[in-house]
Protein backbone atom coordinates (compact mmCIF):
# COMPACT_ATOMS: atom_id res chain seq x y z
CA UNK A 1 0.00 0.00 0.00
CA UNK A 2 2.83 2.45 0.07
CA UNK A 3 1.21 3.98 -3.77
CA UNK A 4 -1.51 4.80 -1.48
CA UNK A 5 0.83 6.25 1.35
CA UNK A 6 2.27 8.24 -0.87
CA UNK A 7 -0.97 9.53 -2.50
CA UNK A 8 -1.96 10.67 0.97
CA UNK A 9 0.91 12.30 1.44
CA UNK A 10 0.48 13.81 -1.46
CA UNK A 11 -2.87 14.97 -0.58
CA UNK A 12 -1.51 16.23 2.99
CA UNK A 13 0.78 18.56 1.78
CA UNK A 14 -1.67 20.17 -0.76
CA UNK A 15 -3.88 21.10 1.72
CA UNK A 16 -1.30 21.54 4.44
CA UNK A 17 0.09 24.34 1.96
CA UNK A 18 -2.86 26.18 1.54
CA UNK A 19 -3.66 25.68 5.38
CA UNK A 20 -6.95 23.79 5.18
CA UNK A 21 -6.54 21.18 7.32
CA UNK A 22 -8.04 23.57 9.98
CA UNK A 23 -11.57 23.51 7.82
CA UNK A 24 -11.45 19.50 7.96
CA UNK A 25 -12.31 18.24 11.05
CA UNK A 26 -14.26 14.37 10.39
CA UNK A 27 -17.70 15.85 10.31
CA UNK A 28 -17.33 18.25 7.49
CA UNK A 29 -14.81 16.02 5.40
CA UNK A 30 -17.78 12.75 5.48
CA UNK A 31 -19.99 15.76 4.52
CA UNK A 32 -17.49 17.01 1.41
CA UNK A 33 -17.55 13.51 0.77
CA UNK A 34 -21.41 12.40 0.85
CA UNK A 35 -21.87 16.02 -1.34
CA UNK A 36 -19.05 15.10 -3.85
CA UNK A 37 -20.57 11.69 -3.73
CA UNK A 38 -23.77 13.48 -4.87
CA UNK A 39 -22.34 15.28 -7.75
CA UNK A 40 -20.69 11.86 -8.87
CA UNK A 41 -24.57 10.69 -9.16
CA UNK A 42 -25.76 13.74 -10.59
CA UNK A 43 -23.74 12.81 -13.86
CA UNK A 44 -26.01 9.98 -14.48
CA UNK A 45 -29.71 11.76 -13.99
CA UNK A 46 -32.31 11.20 -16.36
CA UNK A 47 -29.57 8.71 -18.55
CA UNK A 48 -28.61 5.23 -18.54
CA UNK A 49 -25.17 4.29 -17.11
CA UNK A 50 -24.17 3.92 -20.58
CA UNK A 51 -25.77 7.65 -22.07
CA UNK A 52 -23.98 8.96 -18.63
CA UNK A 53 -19.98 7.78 -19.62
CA UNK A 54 -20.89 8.36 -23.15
CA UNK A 55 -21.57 12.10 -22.24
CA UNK A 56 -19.47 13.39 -19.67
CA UNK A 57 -17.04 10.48 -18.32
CA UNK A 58 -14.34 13.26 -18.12
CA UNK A 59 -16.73 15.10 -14.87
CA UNK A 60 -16.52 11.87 -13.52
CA UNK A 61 -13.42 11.43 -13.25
CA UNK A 62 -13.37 14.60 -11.36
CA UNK A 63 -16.20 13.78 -8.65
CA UNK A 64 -14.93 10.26 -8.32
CA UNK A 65 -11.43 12.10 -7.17
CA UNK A 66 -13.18 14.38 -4.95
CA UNK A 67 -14.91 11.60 -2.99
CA UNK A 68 -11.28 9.33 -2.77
CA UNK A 69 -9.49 12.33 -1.85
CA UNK A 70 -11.87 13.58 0.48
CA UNK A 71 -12.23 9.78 1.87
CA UNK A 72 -8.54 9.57 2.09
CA UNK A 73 -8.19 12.83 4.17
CA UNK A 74 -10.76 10.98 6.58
CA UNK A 75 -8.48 7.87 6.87
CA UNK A 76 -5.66 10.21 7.32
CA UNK A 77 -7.06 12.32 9.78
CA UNK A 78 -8.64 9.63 12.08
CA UNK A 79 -5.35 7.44 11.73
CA UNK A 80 -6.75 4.54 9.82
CA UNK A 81 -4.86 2.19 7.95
CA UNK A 82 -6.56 1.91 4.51
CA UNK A 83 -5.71 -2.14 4.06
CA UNK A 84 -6.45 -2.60 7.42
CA UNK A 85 -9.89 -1.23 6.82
CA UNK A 86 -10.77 -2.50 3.87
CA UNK A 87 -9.49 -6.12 4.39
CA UNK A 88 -11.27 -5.80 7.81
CA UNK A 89 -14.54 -5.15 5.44
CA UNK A 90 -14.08 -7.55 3.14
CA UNK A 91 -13.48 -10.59 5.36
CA UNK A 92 -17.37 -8.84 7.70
CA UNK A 93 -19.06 -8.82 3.66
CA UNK A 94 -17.20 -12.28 3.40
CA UNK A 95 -19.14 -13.33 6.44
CA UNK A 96 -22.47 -11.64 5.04
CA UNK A 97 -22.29 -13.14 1.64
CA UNK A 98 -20.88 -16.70 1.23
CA UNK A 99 -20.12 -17.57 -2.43
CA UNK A 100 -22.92 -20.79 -2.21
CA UNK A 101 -25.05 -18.34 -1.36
CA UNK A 102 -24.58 -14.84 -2.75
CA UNK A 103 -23.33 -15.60 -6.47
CA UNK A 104 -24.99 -14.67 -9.08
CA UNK A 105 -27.54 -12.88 -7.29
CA UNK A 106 -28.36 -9.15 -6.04
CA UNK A 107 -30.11 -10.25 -2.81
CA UNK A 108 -29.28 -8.78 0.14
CA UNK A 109 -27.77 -10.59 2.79
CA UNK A 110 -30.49 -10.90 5.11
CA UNK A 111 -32.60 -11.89 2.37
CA UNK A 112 -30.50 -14.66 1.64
CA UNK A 113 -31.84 -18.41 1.51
């Protein structure tokens, strides 16, 4: 994971220059991120997924970096290990959704037979 290190460092010192990390405290950075996340879905209104990256794939691009970055400021700021977190989630959806039982389908786990 050290690309991803490395990318939050990155991110760090971008804001760190421009002094922001004042403004991002873990309530308004999950709300940057749920808003970006917003804007993200606002690219495919009224259009099919396909009509959506036919039309404007290059915007979302953009939001899709705006929710990592802001998620990876969150991880940052709250000292979370990214793998940690997301192997950690993995192995609880693991749990939720055995193969024999979740393949193939879009059930969700509790409605699983």
């Amino acid at each position: 994971m050290s690309d991803i290190n490395a990318l939050i460092e990155e991110i760090n010192r971008f804001r760190e220059a421009r002094d922001w990390r004042q403004f991002h405290n873990p309530k308004d950075l999950a709300l940057s991120l749920s808003l970006e996340a917003a804007e993200l879905l606002e690219n495919f209104q009224w259009k099919t997924s396909e009509e959506a990256v036919a039309s404007n794939l290059s915007g979302m691009k953009d939001e899709l970096a705006d929710v990592l970055i802001y998620a990876l400021m969150l991880c940052s700021d709250l000292e979370l290990d990214l793998e940690t977190i997301i192997k950690a989630k993995l192995e609880k959806n693991n749990q939720k959704y055995p193969i024999d039982k979740a393949k193939g389908s879009k059930e969700k786990y509790s409605d699983l037979s």
